[in-house]
PDB file of N, CA and C in Angstrom:
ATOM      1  N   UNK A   1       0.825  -1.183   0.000  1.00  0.00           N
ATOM      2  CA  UNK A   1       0.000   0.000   0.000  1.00  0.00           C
ATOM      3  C   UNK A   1       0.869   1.246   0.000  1.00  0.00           C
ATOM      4  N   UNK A   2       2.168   1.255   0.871  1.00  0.00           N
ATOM      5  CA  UNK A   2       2.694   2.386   1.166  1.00  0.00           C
ATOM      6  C   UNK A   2       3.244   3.047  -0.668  1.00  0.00           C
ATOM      7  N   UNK A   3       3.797   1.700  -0.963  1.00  0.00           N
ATOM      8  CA  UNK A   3       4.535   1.822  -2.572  1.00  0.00           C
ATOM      9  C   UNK A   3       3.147   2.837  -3.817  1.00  0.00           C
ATOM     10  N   UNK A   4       1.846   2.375  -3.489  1.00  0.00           N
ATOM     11  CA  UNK A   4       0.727   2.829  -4.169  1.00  0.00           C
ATOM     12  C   UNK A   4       1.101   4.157  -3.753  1.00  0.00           C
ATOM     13  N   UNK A   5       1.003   4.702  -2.474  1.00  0.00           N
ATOM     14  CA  UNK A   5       0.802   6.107  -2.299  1.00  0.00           C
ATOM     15  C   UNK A   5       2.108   7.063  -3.038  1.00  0.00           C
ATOM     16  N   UNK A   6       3.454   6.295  -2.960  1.00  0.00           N
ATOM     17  CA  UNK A   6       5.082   7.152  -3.158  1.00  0.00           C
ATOM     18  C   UNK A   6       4.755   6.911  -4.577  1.00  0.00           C
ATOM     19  N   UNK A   7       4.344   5.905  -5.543  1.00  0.00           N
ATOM     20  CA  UNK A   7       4.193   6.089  -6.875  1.00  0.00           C
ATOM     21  C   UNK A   7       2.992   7.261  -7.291  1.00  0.00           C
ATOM     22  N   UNK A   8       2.295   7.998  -6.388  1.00  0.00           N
ATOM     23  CA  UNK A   8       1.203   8.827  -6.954  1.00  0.00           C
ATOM     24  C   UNK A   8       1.723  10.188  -6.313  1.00  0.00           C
ATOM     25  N   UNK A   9       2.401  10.007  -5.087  1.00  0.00           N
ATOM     26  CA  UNK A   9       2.707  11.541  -4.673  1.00  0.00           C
ATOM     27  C   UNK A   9       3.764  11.798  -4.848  1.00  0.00           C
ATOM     28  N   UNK A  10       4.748  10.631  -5.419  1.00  0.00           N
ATOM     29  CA  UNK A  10       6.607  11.203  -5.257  1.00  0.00           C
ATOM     30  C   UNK A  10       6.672  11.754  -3.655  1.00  0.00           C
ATOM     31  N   UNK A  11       7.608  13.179  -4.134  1.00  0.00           N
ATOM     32  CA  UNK A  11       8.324  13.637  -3.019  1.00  0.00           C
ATOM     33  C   UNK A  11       6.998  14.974  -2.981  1.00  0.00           C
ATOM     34  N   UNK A  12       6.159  15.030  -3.519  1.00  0.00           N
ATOM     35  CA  UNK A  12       5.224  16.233  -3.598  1.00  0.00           C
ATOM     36  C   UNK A  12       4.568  16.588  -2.162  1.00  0.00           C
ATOM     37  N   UNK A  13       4.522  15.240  -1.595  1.00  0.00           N
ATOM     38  CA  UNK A  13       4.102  15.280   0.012  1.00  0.00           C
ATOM     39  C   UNK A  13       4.340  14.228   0.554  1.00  0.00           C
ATOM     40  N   UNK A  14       4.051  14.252   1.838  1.00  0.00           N
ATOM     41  CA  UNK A  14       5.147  13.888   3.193  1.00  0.00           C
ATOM     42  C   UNK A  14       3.503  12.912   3.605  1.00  0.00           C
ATOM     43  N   UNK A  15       4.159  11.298   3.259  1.00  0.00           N
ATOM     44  CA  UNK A  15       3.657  10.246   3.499  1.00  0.00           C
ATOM     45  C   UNK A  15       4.090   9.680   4.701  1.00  0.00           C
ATOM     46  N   UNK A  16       3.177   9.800   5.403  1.00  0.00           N
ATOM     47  CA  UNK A  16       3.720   8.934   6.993  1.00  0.00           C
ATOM     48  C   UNK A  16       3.097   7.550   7.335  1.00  0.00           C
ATOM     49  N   UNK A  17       3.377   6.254   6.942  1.00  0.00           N
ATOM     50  CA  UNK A  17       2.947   5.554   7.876  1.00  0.00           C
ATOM     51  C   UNK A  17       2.889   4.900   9.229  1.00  0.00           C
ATOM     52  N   UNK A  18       2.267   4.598   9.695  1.00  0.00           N
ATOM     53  CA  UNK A  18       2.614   4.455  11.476  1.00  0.00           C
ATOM     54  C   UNK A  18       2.161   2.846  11.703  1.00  0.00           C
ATOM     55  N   UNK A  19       2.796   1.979  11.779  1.00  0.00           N
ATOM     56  CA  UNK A  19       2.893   0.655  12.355  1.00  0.00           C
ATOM     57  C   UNK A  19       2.942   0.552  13.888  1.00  0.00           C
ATOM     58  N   UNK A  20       2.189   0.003  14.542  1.00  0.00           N
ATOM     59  CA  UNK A  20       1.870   0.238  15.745  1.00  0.00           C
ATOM     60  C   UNK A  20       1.706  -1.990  15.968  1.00  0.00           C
ATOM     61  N   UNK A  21       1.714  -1.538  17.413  1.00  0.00           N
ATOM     62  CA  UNK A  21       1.101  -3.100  17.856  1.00  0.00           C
ATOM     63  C   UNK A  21      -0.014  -3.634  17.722  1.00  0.00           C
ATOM     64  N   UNK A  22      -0.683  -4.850  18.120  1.00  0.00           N
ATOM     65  CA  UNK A  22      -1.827  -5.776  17.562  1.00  0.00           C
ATOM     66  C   UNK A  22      -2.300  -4.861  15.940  1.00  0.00           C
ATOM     67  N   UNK A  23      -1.549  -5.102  15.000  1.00  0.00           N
ATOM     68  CA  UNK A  23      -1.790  -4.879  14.306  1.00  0.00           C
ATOM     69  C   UNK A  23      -2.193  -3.118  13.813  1.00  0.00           C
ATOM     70  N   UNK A  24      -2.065  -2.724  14.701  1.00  0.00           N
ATOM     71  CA  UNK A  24      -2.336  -0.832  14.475  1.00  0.00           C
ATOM     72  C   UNK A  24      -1.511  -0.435  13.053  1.00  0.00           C
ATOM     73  N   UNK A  25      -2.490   0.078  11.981  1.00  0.00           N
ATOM     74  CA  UNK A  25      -1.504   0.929  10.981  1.00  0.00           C
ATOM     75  C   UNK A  25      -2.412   2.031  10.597  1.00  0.00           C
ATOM     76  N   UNK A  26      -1.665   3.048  10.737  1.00  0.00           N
ATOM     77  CA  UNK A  26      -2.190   4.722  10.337  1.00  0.00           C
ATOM     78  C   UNK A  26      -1.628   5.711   9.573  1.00  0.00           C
ATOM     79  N   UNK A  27      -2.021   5.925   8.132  1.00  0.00           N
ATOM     80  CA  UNK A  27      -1.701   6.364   7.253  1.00  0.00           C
ATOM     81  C   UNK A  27      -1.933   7.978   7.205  1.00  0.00           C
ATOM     82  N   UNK A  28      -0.728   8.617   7.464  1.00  0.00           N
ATOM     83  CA  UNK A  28      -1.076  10.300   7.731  1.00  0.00           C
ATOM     84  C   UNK A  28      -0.241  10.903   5.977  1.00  0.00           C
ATOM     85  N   UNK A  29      -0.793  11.617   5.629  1.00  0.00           N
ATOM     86  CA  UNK A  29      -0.264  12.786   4.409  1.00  0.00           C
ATOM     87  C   UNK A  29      -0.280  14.195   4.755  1.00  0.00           C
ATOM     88  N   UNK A  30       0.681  14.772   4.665  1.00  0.00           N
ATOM     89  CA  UNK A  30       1.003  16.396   4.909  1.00  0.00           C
ATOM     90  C   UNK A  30       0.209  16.554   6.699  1.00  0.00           C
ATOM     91  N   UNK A  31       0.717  15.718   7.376  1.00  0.00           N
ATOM     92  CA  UNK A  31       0.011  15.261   8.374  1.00  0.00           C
ATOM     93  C   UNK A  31      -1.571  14.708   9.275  1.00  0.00           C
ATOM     94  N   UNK A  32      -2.173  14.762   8.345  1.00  0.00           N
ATOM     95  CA  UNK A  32      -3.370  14.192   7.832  1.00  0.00           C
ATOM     96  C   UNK A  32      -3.459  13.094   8.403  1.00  0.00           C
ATOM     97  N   UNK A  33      -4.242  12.447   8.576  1.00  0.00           N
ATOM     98  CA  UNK A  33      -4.662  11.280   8.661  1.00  0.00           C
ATOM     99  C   UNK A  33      -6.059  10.793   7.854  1.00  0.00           C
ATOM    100  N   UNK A  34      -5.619  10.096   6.918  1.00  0.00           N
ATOM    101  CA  UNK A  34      -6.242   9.164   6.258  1.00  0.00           C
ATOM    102  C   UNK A  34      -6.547   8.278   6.384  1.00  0.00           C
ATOM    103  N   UNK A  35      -6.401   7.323   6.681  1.00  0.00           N
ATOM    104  CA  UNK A  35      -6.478   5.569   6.818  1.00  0.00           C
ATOM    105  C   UNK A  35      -6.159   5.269   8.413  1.00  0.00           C
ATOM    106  N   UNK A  36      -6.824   4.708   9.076  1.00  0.00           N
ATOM    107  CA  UNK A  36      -6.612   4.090  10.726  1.00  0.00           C
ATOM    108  C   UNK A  36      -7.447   2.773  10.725  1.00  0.00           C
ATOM    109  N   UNK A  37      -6.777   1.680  10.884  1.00  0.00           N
ATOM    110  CA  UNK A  37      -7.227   0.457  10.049  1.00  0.00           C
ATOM    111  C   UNK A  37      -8.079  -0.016  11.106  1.00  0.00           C
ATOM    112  N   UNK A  38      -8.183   0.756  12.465  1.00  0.00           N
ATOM    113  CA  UNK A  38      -8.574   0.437  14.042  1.00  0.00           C
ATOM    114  C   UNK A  38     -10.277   0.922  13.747  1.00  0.00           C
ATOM    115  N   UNK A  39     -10.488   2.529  12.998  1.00  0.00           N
ATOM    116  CA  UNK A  39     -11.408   3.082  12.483  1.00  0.00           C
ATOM    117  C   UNK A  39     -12.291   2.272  11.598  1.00  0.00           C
ATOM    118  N   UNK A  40     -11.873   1.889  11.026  1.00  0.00           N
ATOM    119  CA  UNK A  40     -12.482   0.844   9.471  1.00  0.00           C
ATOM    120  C   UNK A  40     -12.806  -0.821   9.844  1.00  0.00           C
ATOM    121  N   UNK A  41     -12.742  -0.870  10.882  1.00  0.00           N
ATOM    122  CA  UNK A  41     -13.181  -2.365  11.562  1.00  0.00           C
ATOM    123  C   UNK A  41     -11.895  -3.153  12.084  1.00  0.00           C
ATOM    124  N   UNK A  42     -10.696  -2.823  11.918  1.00  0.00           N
ATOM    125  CA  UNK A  42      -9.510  -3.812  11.551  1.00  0.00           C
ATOM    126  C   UNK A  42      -9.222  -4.248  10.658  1.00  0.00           C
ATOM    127  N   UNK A  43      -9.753  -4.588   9.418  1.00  0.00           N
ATOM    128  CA  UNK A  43      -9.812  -5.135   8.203  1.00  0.00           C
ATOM    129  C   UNK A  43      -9.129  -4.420   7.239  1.00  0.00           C
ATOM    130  N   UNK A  44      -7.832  -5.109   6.610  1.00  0.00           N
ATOM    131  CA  UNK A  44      -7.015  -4.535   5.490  1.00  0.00           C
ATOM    132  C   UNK A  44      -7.846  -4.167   4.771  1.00  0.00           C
ATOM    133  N   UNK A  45      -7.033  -2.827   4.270  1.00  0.00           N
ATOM    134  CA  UNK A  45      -8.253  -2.506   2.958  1.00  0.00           C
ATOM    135  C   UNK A  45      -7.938  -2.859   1.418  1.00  0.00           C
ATOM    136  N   UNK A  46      -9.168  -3.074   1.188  1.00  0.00           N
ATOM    137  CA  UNK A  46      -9.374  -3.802  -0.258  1.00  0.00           C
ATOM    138  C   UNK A  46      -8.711  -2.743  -1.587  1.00  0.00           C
ATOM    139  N   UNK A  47      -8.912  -3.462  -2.189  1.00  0.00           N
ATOM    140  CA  UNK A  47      -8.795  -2.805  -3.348  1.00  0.00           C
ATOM    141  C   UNK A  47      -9.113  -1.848  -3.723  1.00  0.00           C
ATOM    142  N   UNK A  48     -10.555  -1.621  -3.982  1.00  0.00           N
ATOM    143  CA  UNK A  48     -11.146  -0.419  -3.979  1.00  0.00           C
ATOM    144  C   UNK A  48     -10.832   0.724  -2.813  1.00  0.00           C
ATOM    145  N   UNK A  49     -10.791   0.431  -1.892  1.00  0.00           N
ATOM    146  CA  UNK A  49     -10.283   1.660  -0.372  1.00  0.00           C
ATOM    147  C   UNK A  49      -8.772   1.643  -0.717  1.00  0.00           C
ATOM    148  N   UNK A  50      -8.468   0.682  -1.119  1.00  0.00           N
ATOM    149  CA  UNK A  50      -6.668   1.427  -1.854  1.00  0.00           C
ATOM    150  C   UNK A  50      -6.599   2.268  -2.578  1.00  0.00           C
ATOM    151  N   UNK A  51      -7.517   2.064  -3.959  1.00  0.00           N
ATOM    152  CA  UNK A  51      -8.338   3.286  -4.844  1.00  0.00           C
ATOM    153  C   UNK A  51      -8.388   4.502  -4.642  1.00  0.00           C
ATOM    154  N   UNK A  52      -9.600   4.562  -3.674  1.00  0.00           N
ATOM    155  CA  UNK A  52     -10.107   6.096  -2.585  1.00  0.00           C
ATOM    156  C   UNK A  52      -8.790   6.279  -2.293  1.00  0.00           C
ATOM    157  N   UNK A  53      -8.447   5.870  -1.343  1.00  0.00           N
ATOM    158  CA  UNK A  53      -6.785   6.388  -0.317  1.00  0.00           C
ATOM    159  C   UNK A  53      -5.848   7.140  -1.786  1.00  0.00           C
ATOM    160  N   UNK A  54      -5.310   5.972  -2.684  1.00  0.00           N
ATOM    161  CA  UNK A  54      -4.693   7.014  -3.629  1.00  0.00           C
ATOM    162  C   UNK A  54      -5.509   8.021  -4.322  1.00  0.00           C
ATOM    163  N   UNK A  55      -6.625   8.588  -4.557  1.00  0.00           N
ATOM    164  CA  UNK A  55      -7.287   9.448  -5.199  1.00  0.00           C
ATOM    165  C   UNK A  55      -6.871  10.530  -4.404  1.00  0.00           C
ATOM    166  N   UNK A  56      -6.893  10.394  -2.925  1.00  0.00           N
ATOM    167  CA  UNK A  56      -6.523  11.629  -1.887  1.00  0.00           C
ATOM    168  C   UNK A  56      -5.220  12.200  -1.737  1.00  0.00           C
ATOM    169  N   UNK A  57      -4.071  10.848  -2.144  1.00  0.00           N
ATOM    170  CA  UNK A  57      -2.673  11.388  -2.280  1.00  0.00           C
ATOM    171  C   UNK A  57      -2.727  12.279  -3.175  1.00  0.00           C
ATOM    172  N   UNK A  58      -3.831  11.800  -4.567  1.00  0.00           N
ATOM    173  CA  UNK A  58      -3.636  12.332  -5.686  1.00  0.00           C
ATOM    174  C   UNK A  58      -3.652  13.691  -5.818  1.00  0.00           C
ATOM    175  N   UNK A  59      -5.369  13.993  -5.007  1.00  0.00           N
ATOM    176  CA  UNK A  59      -5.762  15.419  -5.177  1.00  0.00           C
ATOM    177  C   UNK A  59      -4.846  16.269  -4.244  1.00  0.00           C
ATOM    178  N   UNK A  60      -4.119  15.498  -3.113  1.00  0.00           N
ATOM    179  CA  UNK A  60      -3.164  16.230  -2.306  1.00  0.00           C
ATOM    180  C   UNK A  60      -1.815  17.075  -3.150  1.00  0.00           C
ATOM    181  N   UNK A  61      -1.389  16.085  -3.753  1.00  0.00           N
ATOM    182  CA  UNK A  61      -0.129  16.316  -4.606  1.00  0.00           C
ATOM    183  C   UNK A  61      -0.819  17.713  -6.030  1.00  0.00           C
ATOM    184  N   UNK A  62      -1.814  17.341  -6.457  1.00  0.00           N
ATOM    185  CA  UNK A  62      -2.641  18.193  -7.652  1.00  0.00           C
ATOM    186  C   UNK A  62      -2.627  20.122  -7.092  1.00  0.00           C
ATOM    187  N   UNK A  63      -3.195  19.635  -5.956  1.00  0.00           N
ATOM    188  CA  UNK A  63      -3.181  21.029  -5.072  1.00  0.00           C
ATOM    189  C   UNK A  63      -1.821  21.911  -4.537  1.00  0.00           C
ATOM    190  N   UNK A  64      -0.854  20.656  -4.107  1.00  0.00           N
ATOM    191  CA  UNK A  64       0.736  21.567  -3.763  1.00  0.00           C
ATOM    192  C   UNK A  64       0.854  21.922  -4.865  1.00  0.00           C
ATOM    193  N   UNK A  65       1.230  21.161  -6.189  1.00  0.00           N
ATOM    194  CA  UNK A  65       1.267  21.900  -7.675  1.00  0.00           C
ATOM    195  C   UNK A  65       0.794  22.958  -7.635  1.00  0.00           C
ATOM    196  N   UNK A  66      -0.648  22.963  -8.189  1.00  0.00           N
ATOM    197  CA  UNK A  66      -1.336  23.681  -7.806  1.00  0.00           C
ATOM    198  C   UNK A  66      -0.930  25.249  -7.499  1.00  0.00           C
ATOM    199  N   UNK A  67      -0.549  25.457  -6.300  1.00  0.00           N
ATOM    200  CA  UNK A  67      -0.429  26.192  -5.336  1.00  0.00           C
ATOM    201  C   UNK A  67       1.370  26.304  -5.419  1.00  0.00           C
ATOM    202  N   UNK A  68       1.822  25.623  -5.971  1.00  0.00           N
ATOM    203  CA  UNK A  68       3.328  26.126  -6.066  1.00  0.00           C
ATOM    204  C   UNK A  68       3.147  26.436  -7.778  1.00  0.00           C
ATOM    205  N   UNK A  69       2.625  26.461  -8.690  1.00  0.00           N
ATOM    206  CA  UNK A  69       2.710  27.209  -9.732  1.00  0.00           C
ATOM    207  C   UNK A  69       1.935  28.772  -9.773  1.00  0.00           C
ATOM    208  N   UNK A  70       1.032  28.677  -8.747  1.00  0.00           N
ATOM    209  CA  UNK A  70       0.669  30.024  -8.227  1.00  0.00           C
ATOM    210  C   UNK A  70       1.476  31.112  -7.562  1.00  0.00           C
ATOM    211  N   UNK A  71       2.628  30.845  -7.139  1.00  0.00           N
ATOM    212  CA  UNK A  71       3.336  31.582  -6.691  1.00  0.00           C
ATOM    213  C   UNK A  71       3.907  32.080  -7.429  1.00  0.00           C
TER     214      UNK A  71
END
């Protein structure tokens, strides 16, 4: 999953994942939090919620652009 997000945002933003015990993983962007697998039942996410999750790196990274060609 982590590889999905660095192939859609590069270095454009600051991907954090957090591996924690009994299974805890929490996916933060530009410090964000996105994904808390504790939130979503415990249950890895599928395919499709891999989908969603990169659409958000996406529009994250679209917007720093964005906003750094505005300057």
């Amino acid at each position: 999953m982590v590889n999905e997000f660095v192939d859609v945002g590069g270095n454009a933003v600051s991907i954090e994942v957090r591996p924690g015990v009994s299974g805890v993983l929490q996916v933060y962007v530009d410090g964000d939090k996105i994904y808390d697998k504790a939130e979503e039942g415990n249950e890895t996410p599928h395919l499709n919620r891999v989908k969603e999750l990169k659409a958000i790196v996406k529009d994250r990274v679209d917007s720093a652009r964005a906003s750094a060609a505005a300057d």
